[in-house]
Protein backbone atom coordinates (compact mmCIF):
# COMPACT_ATOMS: atom_id res chain seq x y z
CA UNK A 1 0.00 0.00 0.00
CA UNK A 2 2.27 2.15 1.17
CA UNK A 3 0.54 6.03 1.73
CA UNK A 4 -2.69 7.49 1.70
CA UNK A 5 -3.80 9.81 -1.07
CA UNK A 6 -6.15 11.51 0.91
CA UNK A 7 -8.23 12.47 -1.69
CA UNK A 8 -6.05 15.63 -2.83
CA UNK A 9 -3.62 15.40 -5.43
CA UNK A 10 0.40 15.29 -5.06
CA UNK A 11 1.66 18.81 -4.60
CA UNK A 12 -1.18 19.70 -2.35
CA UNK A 13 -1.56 16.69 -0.08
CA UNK A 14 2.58 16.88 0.13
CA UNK A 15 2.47 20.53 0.83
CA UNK A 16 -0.31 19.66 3.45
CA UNK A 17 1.57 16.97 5.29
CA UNK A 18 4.74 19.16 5.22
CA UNK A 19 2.83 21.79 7.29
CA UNK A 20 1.03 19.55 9.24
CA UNK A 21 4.84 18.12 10.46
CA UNK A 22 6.48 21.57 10.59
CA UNK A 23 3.32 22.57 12.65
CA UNK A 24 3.66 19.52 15.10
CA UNK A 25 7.27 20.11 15.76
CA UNK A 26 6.74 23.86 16.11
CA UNK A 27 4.15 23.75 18.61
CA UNK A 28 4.34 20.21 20.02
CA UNK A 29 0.36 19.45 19.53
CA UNK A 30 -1.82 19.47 16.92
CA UNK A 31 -5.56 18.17 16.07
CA UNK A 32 -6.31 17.15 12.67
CA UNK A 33 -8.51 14.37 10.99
CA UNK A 34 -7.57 10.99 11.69
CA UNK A 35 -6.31 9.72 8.86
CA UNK A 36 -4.13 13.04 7.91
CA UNK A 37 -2.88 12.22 11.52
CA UNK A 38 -1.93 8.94 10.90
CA UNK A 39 0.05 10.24 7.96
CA UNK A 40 1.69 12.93 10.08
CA UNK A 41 3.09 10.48 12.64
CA UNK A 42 4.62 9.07 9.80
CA UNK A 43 6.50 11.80 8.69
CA UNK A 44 7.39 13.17 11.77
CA UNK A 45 8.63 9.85 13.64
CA UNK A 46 10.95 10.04 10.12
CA UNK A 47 12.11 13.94 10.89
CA UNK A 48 12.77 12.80 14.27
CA UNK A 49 14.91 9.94 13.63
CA UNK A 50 17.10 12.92 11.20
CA UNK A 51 17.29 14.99 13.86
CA UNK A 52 18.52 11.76 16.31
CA UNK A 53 21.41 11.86 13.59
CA UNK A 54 22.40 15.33 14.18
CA UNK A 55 24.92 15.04 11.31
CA UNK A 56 24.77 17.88 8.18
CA UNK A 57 23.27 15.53 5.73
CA UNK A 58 20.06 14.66 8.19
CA UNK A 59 20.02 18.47 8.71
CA UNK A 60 19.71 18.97 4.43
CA UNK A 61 17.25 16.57 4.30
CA UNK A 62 15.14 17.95 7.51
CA UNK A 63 15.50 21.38 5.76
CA UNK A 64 14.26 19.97 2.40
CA UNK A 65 11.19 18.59 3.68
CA UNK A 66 10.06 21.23 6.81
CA UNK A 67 10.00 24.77 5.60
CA UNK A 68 10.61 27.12 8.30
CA UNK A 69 14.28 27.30 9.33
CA UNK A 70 13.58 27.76 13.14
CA UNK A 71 11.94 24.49 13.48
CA UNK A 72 14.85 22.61 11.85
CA UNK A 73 16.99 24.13 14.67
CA UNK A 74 14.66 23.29 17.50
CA UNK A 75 14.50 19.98 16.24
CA UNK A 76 18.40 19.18 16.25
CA UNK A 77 19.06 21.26 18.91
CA UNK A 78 16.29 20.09 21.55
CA UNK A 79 14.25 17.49 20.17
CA UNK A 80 17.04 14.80 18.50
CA UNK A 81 19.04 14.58 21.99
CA UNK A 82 16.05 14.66 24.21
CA UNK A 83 14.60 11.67 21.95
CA UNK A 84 18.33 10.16 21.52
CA UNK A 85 17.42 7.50 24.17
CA UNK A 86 14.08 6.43 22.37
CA UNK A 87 14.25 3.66 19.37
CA UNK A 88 10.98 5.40 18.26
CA UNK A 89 7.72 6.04 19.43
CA UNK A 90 8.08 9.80 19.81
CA UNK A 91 4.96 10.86 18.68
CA UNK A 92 1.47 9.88 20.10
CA UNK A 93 -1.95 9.57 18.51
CA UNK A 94 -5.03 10.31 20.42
CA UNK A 95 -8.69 9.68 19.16
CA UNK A 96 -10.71 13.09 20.11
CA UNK A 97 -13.92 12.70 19.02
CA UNK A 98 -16.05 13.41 15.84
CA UNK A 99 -15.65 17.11 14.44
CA UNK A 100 -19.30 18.89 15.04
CA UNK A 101 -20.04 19.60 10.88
CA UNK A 102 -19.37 16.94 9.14
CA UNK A 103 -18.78 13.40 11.71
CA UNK A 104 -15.33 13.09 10.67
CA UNK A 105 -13.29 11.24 13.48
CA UNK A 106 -10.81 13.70 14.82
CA UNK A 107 -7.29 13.28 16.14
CA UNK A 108 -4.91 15.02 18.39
CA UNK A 109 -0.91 14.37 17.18
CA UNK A 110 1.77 15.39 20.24
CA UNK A 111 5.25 14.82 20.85
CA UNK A 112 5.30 12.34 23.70
């Protein structure tokens, strides 16, 4: 299988995941819809495991993918050696619910 498409198509549902991480790391909780959650943990368990690394060419690749600067930093800086320790697991899904409009099962993404 592999990913979920989410029902958008390339360059928006990767330019929504890539905020949805860069959010996450940024302000350590998020709520989103389940599935775009599930995706989310994906990426960001990944991000987290480049900023474990700490080396320059996890730092290019963090850079490529997240798009503010500032979060790159916090995430080698802080996050990688507070997380050094873990083999993964970093990030923690909780189900919240079903969002009032529309029944769609909601999710709240933090760092652990």
């Amino acid at each position: 299988m592999g990913y979920r498409k989410l029902g958008r198509r390339t360059g928006h549902r990767r330019a929504m995941l890539r905020n949805g991480v860069t959010s996450l790391l940024k302000e350590g909780r998020i709520e989103t819809t389940e599935t775009r959650a599930r995706e989310i943990v994906r990426l960001a368990e990944k991000m987290i495991s480049l900023g474990k690394k700490g080396d320059l060419h996890s730092r290019r690749q963090a850079l490529a993918f997240i798009t503010e600067e500032d979060v790159v930093r916090k995430l080698f800086d802080t996050l990688g050696p507070k997380y050094a320790e873990r083999s993964g697991g970093c990030v923690r899904l909780v189900k919240a619910g079903f969002r009032r409009g529309d029944g769609t099962p909601m999710a709240i993404v933090e760092l652990v």
